[in-house]
C-alpha atoms as a PDB file:
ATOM      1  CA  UNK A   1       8.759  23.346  31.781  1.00  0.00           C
ATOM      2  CA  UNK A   2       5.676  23.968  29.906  1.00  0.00           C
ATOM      3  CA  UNK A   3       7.179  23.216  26.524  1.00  0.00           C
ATOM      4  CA  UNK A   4       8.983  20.076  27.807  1.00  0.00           C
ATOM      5  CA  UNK A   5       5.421  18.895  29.438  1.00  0.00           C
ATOM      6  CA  UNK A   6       4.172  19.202  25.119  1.00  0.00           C
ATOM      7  CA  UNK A   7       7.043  18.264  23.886  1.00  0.00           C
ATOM      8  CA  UNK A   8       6.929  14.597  26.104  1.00  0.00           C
ATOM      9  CA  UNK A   9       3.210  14.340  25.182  1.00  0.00           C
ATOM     10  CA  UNK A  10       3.655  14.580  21.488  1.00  0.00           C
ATOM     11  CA  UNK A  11       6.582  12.234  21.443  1.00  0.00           C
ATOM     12  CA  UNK A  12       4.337   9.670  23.480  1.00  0.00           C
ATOM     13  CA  UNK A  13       1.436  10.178  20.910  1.00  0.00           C
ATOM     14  CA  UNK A  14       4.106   9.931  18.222  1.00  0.00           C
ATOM     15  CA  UNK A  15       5.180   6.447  19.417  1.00  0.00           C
ATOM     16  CA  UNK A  16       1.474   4.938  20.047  1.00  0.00           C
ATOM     17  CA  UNK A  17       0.536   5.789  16.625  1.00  0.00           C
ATOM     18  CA  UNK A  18       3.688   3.402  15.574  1.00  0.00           C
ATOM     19  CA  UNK A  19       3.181   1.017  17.928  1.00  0.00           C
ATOM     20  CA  UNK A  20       1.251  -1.211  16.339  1.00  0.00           C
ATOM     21  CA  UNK A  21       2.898  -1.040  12.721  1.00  0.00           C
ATOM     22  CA  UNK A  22       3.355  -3.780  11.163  1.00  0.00           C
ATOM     23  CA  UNK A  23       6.871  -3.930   9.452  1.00  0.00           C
ATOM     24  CA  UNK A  24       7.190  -5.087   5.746  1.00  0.00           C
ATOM     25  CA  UNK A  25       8.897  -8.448   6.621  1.00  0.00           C
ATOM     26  CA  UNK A  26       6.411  -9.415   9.097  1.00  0.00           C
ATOM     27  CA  UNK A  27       3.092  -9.279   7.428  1.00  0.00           C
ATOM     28  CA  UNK A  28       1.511 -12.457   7.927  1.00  0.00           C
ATOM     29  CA  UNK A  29      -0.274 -13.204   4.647  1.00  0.00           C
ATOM     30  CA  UNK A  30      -3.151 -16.110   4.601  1.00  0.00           C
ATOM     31  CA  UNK A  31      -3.289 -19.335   2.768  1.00  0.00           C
ATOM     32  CA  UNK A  32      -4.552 -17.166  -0.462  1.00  0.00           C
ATOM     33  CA  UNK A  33      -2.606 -14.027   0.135  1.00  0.00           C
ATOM     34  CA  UNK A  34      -4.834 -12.113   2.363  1.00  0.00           C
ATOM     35  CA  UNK A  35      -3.936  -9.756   5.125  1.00  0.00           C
ATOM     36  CA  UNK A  36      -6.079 -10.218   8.202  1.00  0.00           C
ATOM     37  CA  UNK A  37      -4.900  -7.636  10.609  1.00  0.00           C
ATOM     38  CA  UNK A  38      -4.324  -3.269   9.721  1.00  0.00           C
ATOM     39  CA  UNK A  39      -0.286  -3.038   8.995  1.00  0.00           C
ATOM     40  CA  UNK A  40      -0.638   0.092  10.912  1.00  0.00           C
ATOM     41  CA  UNK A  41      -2.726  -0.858  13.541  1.00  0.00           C
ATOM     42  CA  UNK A  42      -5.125   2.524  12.156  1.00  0.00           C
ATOM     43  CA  UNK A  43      -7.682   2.278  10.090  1.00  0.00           C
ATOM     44  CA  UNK A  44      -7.341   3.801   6.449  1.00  0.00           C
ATOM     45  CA  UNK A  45      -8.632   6.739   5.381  1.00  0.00           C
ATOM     46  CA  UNK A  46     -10.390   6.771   2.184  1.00  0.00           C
ATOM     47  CA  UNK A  47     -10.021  10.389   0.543  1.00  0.00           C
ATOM     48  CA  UNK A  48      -6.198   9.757   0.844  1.00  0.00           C
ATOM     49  CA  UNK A  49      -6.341   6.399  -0.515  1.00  0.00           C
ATOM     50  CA  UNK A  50      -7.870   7.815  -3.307  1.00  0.00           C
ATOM     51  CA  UNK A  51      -4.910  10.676  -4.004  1.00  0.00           C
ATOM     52  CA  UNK A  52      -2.086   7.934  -3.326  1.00  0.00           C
ATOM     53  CA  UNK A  53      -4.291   5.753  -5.786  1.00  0.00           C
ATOM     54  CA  UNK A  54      -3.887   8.907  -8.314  1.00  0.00           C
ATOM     55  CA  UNK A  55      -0.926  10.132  -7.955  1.00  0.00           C
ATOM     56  CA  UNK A  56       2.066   9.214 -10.145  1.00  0.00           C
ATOM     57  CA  UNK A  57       4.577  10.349  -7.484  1.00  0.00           C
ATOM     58  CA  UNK A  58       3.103   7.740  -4.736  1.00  0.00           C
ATOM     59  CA  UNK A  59       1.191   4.348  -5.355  1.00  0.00           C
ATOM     60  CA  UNK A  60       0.558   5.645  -9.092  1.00  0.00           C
ATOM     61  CA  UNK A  61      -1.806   2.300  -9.448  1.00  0.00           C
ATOM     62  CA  UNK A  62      -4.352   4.245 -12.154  1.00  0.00           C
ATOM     63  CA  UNK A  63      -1.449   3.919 -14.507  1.00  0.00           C
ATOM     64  CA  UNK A  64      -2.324   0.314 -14.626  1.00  0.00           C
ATOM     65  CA  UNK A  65      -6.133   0.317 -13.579  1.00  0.00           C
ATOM     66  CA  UNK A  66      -8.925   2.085 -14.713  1.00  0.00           C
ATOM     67  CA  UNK A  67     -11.494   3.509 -11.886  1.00  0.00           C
ATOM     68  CA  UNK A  68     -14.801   5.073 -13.035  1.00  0.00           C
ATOM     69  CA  UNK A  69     -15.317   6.875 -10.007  1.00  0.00           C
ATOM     70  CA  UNK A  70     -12.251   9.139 -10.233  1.00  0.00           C
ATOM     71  CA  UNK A  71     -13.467  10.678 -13.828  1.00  0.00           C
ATOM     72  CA  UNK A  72     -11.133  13.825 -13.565  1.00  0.00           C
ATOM     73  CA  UNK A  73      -7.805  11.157 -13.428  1.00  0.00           C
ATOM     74  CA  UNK A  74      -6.304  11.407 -17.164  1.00  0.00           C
ATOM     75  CA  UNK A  75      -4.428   8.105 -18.910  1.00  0.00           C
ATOM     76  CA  UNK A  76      -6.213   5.797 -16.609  1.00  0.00           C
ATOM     77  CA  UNK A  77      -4.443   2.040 -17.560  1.00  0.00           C
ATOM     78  CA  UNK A  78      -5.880  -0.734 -18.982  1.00  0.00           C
ATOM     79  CA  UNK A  79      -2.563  -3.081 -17.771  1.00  0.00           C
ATOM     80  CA  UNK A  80      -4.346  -4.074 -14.306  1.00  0.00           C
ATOM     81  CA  UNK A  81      -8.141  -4.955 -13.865  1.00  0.00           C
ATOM     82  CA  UNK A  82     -10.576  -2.577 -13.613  1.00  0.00           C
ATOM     83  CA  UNK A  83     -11.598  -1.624  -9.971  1.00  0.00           C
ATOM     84  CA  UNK A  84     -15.001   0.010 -10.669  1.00  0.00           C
ATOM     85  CA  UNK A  85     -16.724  -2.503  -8.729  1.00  0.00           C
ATOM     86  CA  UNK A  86     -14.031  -3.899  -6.301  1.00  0.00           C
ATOM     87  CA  UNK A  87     -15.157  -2.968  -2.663  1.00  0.00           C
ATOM     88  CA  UNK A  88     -18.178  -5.040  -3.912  1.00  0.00           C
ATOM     89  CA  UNK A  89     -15.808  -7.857  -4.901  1.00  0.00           C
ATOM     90  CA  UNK A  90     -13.545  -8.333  -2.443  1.00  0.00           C
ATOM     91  CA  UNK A  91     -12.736  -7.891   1.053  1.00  0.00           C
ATOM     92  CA  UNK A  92     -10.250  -5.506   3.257  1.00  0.00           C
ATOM     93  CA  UNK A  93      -7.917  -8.607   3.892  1.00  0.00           C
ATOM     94  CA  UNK A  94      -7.963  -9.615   0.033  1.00  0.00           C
ATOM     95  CA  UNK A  95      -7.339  -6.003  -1.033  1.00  0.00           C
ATOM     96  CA  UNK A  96      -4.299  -5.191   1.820  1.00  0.00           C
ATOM     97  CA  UNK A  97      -2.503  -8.326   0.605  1.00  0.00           C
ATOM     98  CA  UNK A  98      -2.871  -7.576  -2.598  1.00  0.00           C
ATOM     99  CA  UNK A  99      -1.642  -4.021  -2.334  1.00  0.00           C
ATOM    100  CA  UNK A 100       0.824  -5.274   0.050  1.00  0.00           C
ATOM    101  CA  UNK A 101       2.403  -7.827  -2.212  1.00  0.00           C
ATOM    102  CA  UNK A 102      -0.153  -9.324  -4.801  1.00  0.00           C
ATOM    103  CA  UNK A 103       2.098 -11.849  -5.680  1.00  0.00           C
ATOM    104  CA  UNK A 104       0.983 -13.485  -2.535  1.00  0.00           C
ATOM    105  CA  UNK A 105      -2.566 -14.012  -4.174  1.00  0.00           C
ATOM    106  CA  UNK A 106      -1.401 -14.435  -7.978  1.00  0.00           C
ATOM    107  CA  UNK A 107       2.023 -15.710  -8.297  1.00  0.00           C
ATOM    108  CA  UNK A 108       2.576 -14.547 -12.390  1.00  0.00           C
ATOM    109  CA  UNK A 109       1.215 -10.696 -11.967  1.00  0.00           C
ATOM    110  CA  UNK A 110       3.346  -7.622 -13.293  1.00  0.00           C
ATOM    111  CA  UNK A 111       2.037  -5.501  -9.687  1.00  0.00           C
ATOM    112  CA  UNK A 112       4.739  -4.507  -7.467  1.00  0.00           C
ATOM    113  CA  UNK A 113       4.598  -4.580  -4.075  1.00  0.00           C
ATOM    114  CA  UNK A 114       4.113  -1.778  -2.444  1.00  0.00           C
ATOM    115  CA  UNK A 115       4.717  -2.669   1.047  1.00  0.00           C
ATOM    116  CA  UNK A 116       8.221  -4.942   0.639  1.00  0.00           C
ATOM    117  CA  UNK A 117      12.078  -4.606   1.141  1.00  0.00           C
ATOM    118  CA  UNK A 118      13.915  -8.111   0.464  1.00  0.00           C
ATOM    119  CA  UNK A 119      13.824 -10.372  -1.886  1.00  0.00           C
ATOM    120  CA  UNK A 120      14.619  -8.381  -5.008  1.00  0.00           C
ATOM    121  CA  UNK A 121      16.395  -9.400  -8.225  1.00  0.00           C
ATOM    122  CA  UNK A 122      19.298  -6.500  -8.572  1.00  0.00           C
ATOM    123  CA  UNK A 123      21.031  -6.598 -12.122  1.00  0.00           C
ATOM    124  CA  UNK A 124      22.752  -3.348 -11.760  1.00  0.00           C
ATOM    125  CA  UNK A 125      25.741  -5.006 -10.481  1.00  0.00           C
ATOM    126  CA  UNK A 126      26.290  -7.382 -13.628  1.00  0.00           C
ATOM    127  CA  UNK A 127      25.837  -3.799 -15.707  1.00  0.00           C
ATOM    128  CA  UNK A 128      27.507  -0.917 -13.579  1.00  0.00           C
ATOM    129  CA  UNK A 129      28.600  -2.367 -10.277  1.00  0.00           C
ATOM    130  CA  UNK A 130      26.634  -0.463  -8.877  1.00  0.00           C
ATOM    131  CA  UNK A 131      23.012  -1.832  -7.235  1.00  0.00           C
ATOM    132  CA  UNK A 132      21.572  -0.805  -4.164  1.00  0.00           C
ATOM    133  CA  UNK A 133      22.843  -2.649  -1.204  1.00  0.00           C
ATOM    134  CA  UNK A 134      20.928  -3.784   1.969  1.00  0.00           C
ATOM    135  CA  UNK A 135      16.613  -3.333   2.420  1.00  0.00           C
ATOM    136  CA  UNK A 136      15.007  -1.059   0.231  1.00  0.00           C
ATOM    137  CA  UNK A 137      11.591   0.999   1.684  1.00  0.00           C
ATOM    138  CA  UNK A 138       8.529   0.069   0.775  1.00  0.00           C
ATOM    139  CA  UNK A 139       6.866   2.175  -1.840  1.00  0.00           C
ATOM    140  CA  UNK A 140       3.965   2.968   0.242  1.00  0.00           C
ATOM    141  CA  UNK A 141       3.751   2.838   3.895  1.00  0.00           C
ATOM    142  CA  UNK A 142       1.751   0.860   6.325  1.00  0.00           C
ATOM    143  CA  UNK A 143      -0.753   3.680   6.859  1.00  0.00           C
ATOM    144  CA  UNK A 144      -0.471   4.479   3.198  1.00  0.00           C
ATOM    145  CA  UNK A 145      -1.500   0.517   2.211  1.00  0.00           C
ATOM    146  CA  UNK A 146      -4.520   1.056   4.850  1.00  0.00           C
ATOM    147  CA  UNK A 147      -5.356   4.092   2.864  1.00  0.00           C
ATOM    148  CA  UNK A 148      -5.600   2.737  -0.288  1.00  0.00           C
ATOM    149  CA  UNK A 149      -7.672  -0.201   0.674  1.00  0.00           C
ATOM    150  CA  UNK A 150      -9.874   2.003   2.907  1.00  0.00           C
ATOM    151  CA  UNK A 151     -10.620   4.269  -0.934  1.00  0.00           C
ATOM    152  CA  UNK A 152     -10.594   0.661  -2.567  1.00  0.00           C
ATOM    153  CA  UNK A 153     -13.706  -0.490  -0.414  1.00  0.00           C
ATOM    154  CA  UNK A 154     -15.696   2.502  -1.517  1.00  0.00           C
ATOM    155  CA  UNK A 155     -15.202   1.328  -5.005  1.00  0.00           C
ATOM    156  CA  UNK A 156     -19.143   0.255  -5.524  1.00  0.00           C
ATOM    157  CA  UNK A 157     -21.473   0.201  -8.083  1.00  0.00           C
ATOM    158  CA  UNK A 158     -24.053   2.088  -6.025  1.00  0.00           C
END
């Protein structure tokens, strides 16, 4: 009885924490591509922002942008902007839509988006027959994208 008692209480904690998600084809993004509203309905959390930031397995974005806060992160790119100063420069809504899908704010980048499934251009069926069919995942999730721009803010000269 006890264990059914837990094992309710975590399922019901389980489903609040998704309640309020955001799913990737209903993001609402403003006039200039910004995101008003948490995807995940939690805030972000800024030390994991900054390892999905890092990490070439996950959002992998310092292979195109160059931080000078994370030192210690080898091959930083010089594809993207710099982001030294960018919780200075911009706000949470401008930096979720851009993470999101920046080409929402600037129509002709090379940034992926990290929190979309439709809409894709799939040549692997002109060359192998072969492409992916239906919705792909996101790249990051809507906590992860919260994350990110949570470590993004604390991007500051001082």
């Amino acid at each position: 009885m006890r264990l059914t008692a837990i094992t309710a209480a975590a399922v019901l904690a389980t489903g609040a924490a998704f309640a309020d998600t955001v799913a990737p084809g209903d993001v609402q993004f403003g006039e200039y591509g910004d995101v008003a509203t948490s995807l995940s309905g939690m805030a972000g959390d800024a030390d994991k922002g900054s390892v999905i930031f890092s990490s070439r397995s996950k959002g992998n974005c310092a292979a195109c942008h160059a931080v000078a806060q994370l030192p210690d992160v080898a091959f930083q790119g010089e594809v993207g902007p710099e982001l030294t100063w960018t919780g200075e420069a911009r706000t949470a809504e401008e930096l979720r839509g851009i993470v999101a899908n920046a080409k929402m704010t600037f129509p002709d980048t090379v940034m992926p988006a990290f929190y979309k499934t439709t809409g894709f251009t799939r040549p692997g069926d002109g060359y192998t027959g072969k492409a992916a069919q239906g919705d792909l995942s996101p790249i990051l999730s809507a906590q992860e994208i919260e994350d990110v721009v949570a470590f993004l803010l604390t991007l500051q000269e001082s």
